[in-house]
Protein backbone atom coordinates (compact mmCIF):
# COMPACT_ATOMS: atom_id res chain seq x y z
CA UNK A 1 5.51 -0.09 -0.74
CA UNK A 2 5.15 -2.78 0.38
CA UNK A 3 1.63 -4.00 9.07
CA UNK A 4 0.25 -4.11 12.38
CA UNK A 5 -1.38 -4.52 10.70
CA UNK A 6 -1.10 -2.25 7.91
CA UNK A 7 0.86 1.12 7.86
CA UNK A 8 0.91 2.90 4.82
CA UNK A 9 3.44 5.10 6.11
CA UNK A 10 4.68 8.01 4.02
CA UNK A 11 4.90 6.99 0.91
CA UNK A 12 5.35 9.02 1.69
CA UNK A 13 6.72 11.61 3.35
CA UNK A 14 7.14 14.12 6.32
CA UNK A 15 8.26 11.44 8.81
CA UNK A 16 11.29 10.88 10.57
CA UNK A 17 13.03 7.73 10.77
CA UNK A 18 13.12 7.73 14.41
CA UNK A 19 9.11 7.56 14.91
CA UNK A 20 8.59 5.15 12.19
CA UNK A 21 11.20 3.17 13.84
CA UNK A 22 9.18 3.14 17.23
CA UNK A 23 5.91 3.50 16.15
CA UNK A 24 7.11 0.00 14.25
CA UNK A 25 8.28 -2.10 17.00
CA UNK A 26 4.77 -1.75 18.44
CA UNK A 27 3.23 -3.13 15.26
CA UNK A 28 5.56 -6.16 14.72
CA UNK A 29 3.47 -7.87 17.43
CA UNK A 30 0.53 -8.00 15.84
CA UNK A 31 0.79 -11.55 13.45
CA UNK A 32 -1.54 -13.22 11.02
CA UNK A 33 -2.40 -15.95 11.98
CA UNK A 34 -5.18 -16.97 9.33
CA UNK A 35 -5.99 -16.08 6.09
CA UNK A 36 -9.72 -16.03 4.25
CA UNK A 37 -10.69 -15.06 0.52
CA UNK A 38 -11.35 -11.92 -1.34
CA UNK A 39 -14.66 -11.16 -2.29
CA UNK A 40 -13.01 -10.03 -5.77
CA UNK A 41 -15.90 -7.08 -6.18
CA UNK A 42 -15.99 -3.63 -6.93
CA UNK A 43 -18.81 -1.53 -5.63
CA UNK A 44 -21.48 -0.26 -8.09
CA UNK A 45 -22.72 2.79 -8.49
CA UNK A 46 -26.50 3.54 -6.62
CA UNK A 47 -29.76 3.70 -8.34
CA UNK A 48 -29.74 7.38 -7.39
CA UNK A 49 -26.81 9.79 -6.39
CA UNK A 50 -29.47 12.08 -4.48
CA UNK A 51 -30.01 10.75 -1.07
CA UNK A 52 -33.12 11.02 1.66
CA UNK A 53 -30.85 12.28 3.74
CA UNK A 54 -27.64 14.26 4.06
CA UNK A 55 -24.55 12.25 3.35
CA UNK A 56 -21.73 13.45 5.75
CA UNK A 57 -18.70 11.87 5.48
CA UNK A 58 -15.26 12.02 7.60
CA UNK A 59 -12.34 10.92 5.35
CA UNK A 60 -9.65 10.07 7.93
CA UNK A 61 -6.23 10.36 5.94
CA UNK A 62 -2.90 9.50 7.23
CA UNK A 63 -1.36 12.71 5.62
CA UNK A 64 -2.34 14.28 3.26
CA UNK A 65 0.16 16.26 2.17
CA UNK A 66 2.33 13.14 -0.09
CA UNK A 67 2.47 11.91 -3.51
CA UNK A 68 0.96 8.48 -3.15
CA UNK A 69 -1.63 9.64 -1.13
CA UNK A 70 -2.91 13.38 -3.25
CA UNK A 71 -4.65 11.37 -5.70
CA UNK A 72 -6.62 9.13 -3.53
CA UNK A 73 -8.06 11.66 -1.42
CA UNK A 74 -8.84 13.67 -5.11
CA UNK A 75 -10.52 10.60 -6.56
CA UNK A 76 -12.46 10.61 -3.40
CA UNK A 77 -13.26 13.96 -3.22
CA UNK A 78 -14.22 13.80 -7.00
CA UNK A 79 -16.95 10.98 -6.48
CA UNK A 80 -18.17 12.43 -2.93
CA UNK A 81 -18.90 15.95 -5.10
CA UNK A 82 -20.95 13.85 -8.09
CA UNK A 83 -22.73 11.95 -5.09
CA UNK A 84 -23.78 15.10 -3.28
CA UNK A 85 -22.23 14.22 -0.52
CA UNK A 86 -20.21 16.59 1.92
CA UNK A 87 -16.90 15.08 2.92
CA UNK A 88 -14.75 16.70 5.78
CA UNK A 89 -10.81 15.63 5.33
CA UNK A 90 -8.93 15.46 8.89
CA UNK A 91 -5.67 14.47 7.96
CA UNK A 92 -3.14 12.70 10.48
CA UNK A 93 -0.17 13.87 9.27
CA UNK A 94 1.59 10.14 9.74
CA UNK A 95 0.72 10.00 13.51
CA UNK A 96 -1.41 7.45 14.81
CA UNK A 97 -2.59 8.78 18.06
CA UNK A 98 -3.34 11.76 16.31
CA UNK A 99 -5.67 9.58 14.17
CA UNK A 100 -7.12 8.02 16.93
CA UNK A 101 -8.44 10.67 18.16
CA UNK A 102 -10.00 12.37 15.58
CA UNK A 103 -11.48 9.29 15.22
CA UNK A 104 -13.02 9.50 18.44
CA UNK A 105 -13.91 13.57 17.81
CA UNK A 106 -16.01 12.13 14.54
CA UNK A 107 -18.13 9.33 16.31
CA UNK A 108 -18.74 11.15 19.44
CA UNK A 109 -19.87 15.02 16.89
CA UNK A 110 -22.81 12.94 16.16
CA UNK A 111 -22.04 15.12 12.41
CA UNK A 112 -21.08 11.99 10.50
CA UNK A 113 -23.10 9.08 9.16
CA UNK A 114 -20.50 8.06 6.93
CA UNK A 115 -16.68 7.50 7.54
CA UNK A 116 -13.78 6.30 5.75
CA UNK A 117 -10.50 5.09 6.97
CA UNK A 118 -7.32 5.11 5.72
CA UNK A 119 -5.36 3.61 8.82
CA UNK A 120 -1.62 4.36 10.49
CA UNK A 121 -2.05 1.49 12.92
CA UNK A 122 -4.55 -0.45 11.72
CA UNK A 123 -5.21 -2.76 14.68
CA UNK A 124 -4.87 0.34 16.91
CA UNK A 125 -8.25 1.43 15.50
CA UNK A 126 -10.66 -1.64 15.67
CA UNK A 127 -12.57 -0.64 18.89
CA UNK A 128 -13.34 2.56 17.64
CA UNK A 129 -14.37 1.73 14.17
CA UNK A 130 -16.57 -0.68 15.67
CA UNK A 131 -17.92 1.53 17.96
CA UNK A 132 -19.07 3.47 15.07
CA UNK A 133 -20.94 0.66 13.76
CA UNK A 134 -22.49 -0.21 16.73
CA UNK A 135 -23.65 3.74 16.53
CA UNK A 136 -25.37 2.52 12.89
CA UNK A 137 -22.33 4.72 11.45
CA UNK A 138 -21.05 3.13 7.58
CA UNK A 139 -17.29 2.75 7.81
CA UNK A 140 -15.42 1.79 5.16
CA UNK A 141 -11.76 0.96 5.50
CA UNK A 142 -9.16 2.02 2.51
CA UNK A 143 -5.62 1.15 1.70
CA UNK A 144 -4.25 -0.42 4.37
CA UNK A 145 -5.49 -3.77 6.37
CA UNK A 146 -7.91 -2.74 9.34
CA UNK A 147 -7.00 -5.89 11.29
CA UNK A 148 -4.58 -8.69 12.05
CA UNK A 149 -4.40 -11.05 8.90
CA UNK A 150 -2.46 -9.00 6.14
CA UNK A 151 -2.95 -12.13 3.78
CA UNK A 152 -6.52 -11.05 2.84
CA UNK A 153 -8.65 -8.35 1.79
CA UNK A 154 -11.81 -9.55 3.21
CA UNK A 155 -13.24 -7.39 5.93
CA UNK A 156 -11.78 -8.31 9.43
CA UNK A 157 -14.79 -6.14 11.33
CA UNK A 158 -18.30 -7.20 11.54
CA UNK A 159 -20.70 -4.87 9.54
CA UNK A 160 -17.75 -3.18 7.78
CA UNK A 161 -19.54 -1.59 4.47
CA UNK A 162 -16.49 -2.34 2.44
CA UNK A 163 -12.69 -2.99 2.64
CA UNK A 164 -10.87 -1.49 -0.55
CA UNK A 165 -7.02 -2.49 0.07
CA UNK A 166 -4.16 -4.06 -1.57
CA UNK A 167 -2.87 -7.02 0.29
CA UNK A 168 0.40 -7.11 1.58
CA UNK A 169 1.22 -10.75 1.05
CA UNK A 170 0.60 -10.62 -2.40
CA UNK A 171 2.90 -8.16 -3.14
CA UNK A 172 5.33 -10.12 -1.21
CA UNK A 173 4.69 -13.15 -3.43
CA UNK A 174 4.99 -11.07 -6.39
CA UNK A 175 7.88 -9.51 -6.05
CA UNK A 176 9.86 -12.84 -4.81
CA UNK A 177 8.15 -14.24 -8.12
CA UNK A 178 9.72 -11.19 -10.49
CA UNK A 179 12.92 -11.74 -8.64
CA UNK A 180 13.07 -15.62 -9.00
CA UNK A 181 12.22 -14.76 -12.88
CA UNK A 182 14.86 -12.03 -13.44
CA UNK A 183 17.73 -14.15 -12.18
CA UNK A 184 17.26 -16.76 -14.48
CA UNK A 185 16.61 -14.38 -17.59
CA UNK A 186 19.88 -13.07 -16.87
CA UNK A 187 21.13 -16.81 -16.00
CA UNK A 188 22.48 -15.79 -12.38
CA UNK A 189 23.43 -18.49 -9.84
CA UNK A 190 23.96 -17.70 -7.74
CA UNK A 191 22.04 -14.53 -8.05
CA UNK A 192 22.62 -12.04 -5.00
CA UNK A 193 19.89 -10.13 -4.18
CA UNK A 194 19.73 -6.63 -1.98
CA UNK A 195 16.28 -6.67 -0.52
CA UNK A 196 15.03 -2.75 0.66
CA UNK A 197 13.13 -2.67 3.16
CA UNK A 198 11.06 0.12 4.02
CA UNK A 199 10.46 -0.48 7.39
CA UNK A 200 11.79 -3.27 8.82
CA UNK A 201 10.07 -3.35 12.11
CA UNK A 202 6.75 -2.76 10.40
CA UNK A 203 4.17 -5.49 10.57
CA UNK A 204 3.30 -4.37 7.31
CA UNK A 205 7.23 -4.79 5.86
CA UNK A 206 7.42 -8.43 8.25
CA UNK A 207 4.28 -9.75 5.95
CA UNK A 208 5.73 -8.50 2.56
CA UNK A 209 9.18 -9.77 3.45
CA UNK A 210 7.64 -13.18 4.74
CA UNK A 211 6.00 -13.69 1.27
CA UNK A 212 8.86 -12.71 -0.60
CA UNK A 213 11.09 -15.37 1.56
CA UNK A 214 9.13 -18.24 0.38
CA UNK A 215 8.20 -16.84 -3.39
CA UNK A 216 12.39 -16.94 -3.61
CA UNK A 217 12.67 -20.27 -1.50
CA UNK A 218 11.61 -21.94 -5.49
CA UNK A 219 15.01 -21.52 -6.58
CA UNK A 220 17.98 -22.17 -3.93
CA UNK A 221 20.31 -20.23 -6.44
CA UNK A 222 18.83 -17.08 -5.66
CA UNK A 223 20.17 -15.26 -2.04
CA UNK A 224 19.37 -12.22 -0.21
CA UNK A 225 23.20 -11.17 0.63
CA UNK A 226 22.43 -7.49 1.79
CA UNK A 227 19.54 -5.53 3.19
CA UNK A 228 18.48 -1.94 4.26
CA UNK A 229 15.85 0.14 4.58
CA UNK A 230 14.50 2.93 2.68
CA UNK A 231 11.72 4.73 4.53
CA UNK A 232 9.65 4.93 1.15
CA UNK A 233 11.98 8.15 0.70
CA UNK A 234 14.37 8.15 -2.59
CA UNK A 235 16.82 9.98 -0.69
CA UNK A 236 16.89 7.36 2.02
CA UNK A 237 17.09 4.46 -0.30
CA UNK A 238 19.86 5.87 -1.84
CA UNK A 239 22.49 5.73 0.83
CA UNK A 240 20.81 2.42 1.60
CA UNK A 241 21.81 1.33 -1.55
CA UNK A 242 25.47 2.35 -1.81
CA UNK A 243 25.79 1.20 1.63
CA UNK A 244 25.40 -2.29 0.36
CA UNK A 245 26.78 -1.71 -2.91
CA UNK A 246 30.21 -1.13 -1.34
CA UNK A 247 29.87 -3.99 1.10
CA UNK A 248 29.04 -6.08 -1.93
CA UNK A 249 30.03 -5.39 -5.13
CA UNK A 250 28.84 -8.16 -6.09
CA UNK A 251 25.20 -7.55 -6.08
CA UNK A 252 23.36 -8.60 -8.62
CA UNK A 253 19.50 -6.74 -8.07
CA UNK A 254 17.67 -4.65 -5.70
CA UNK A 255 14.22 -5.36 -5.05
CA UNK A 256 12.30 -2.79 -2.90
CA UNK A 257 9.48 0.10 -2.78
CA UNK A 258 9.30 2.47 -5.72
CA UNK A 259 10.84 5.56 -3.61
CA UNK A 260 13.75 2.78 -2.29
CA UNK A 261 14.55 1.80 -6.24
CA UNK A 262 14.11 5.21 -7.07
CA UNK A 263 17.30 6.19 -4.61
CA UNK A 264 19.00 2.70 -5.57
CA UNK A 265 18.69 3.98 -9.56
CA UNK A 266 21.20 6.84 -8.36
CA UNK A 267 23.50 4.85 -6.35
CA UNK A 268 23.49 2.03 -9.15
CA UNK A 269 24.82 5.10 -11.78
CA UNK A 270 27.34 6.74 -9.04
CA UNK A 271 28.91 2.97 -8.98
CA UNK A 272 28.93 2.39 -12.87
CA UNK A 273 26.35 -0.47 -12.36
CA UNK A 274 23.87 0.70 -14.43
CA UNK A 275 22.67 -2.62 -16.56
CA UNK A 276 24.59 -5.09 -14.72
CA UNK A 277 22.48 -4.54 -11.46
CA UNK A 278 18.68 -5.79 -12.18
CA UNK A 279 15.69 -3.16 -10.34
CA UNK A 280 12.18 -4.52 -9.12
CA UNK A 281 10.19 -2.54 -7.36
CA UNK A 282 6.52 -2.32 -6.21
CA UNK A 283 4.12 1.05 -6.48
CA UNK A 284 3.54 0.84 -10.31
CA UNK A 285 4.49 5.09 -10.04
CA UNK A 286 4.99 7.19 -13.15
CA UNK A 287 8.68 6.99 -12.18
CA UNK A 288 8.32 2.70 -12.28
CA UNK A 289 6.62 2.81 -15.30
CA UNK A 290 9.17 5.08 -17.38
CA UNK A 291 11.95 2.78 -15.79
CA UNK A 292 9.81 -0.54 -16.71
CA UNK A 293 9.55 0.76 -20.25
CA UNK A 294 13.12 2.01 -20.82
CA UNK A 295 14.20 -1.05 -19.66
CA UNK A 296 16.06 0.57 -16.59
CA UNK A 297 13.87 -1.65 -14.44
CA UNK A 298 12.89 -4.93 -14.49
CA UNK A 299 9.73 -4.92 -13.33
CA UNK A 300 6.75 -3.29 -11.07
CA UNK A 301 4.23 -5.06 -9.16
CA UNK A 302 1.22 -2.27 -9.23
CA UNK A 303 -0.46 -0.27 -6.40
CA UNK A 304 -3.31 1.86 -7.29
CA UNK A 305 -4.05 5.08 -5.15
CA UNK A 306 -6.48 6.24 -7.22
CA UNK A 307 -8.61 3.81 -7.64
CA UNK A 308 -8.69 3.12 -3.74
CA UNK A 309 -10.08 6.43 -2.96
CA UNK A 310 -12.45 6.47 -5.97
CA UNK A 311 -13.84 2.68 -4.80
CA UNK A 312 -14.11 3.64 -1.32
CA UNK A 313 -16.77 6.59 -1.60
CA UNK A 314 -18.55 4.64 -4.31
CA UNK A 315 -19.22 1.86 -1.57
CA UNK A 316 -19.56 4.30 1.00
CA UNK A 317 -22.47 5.75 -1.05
CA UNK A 318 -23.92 2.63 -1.93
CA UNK A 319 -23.90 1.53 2.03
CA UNK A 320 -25.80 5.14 2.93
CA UNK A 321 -28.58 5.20 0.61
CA UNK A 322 -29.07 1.68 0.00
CA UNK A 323 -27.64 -0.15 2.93
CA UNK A 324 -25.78 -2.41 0.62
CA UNK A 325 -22.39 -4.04 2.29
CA UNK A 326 -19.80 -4.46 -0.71
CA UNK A 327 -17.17 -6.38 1.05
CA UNK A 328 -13.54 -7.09 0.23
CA UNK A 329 -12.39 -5.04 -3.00
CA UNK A 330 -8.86 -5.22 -4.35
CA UNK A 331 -8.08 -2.44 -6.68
CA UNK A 332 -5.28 -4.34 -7.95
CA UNK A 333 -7.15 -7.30 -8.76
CA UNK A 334 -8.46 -6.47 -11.87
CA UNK A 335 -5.12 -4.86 -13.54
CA UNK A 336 -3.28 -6.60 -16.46
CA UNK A 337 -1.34 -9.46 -15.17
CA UNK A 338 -2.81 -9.06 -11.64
CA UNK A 339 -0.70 -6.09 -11.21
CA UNK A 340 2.63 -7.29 -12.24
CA UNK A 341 3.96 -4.75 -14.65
CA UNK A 342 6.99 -5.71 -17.34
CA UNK A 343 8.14 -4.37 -20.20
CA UNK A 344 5.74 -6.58 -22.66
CA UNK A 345 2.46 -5.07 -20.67
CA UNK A 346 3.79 -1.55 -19.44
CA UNK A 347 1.72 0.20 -22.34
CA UNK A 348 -1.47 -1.34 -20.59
CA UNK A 349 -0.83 0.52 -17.00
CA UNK A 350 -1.35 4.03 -15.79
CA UNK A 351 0.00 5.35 -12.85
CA UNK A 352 -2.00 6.79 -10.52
CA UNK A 353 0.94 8.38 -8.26
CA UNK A 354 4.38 10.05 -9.43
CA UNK A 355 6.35 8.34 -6.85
C-alpha cells in the first residue's frame, strides 16, 4: 500500500510506470525528520445536520476512477447527502499538477467553504491549503500525509479541521513485525525474504520500507535477498515476482501491497511454490481477507478506505457548523489488533476495497 510525503498512488490504477517513476524521485527529498502523537479521535457527529448556511464542499480526489479509492469517495458522498451538504468531486486522475490546480480554481471560485483533500504530492500542496485557511476556508486532509513527517497522523498545518490518514510508518513496523513472526512459525533461518515495493522512489514507499528495516533488524536470521516493485498493479507484481523467484529459488516469503501479493499469488502457483512460499501483505482488501482466511496468506496489516472518506465529511461538518477542530484521526486505530489481520481475527474485519 504502503511519501513526499504521502502518495497514495493508484491503488490504484490508470498510471504508467514511467510518471510514477518521475513524479517519485521528486518526492524522495522530502524526509521526516520528527515525529509527534496521534490525537487517537474520531469526529462526532453535530448537534444538527441542518446548517445556517450552505455547506459547499470541494472533494479533491486523486482519481477517482480505482478500486481503493470508489468507496471512499461513496462513504463521503453518503454522509455529505445526510448532512445536506453539496459536495463537488474534481478528480485528478493520479496527476499532481493537475491537482494543484484545481486546488487553486476552488479557493480562488470563492464557491467553497469547505474542502477536503486527498493528496498526490502531499508537500506539493501546503501553501495552498493554507492559503485556504487563511481565506477562513475548513480543510480537511484524507488518506495520505499533508506534510513532511510520515511517522504521525497529527495535523502538520496550522488550523487544519482534521487529518484522517493511516500512517505510513506504522504499516512499515507492522509488516516487518508479521514477517519477523512468520519466519519463526515456520522455523526459517535463515529466512529469505522478497520485499515488493510499490514505488521505490516514493517518499511514501522510503518511510514504509525504513520501518520495515528496523521491525526485521529484531531477528538477524531474517534477510531481504530480492526486491521489486509492483506499482500497486497485480499484473505488475506478478512479473516482479517471478523475476525474483527465478533469481532465487530459494525465497522463502513475499511481503508487499495487496495488488503486489495479489500478482506474487500467481507467480508463486506458475513456480509450484504454493505453501512453501509465506504471503504478507498490507490493504486488508476482500482479496487479503479470503487469502488470510484460506490460509493462502499469512497475514494483512489493514487499510480502511471507507472509513477515511466517511470520517473526513463527518469532521468537515462538524468544523462548518460548529467550528470544532477534530485533529489527528486514524481509521485504523481502532480495528482488531490495531489493524493487523491473521487467520485467528480475520472473521472480525471487513474490507472496505476489493483490491
Amino acid at each position: 500500500m504502503t511519501g513526499i510525503t504521502s502518495v497514495p498512488w493508484p491503488r490504484r490504477q490508470g498510471v504508467t510506470v514511467a510518471t510514477w517513476a518521475a513524479i517519485g524521485l521528486v518526492i524522495v527529498g522530502c524526509s521526516s525528520s520528527s515525529s509527534s502523537s496521534s490525537t487517537g479521535g474520531s469526529p462526532s457527529a453535530p448537534a444538527s445536520t441542518q446548517s445556517s448556511k450552505p455547506l459547499n464542499i470541494a472533494y479533491l480526489s486523486f482519481a477517482v476512477e480505482n478500486s481503493y479509492d470508489a468507496p471512499m469517495l461513496a462513504a463521503a458522498q453518503a454522509v455529505a447527502s445526510d448532512s445536506h451538504a453539496t459536495m463537488k468531486v474534481f478528480d485528478a486522475n493520479n496527476n499532481p499538477q493537475t491537482q494543484f490546480s484545481q486546488l487553486q480554481d476552488v479557493i480562488n471560485s470563492g464557491q467553497y467553504n469547505g474542502i477536503i483533500v486527498q493528496p498526490i504530492f502531499g508537500t506539493g500542496l501546503l501553501s495552498l491549503v493554507k492559503q485556504a485557511i487563511s481565506k477562513g476556508i475548513k480543510v480537511v486532509n484524507m488518506d495520505q500525509i499533508l506534510g513532511p513527517d510520515l511517522s504521525t497522523d497529527a495535523p502538520q498545518v496550522p488550523g487544519l479541521s482534521a487529518n484522517v490518514t493511516f500512517v505510513p510508518t506504522g504499516i512499515g513496523t507492522k509488516l516487518g513485525t508479521l514477517v519477523v513472526q512468520a519466519c519463526k512459525a515456520k522455523h526459517l533461518n535463515p529466512c529469505k525474504v522478497g520485499y515488493l515495493y510499490d514505488i521505490k522512489a516514493s517518499a511514501l514507499d522510503v518511510a514504509i520500507h525504513g520501518a520495515f528495516a528496523k521491525a526485521i533488524a529484531a531477528d538477524p536470521g531474517v534477510k531481504v535477498v530480492a526486491q521489486g516493485q509492483s506499482f500497486f498493479s497485480p499484473t505488475v507484481g506478478l512479473t516482479a515476482v517471478q523475476t525474483m523467484l527465478q533469481a532465487n529459488s530459494s525465497l522463502n516469503l513475499i511481503v508487499g501491497s495487496d495488488q503486489g501479493i495479489e500478482g506474487g499469488v500467481q507467480a508463486v502457483s506458475a513456480a509450484h511454490l504454493t505453501g512453501k512460499v509465506i504471503l504478507v501483505g498490507y490493504g486488508a482488501s476482500a482479496a487479503a481477507l479470503a487469502g488470510v482466511a484460506s490460509g493462502a496468506w499469512y497475514a494483512d496489516v489493514a487499510q480502511a478506505p471507507a472509513s477515511e472518506g466517511r470520517l473526513a465529511v463527518q469532521a468537515l461538518v462538524a468544523a462548518l457548523e460548529t467550528g470544532k477542530t477534530t485533529g489527528g484521526v486514524d481509521p485504523v486505530a481502532q480495528l482488531p489488533d490495531a489493524g493487523v489481520v491473521t487467520k485467528a481475527n480475520v472473521s472480525q474485519f471487513t474490507a472496505e476495497w476489493p483490491g
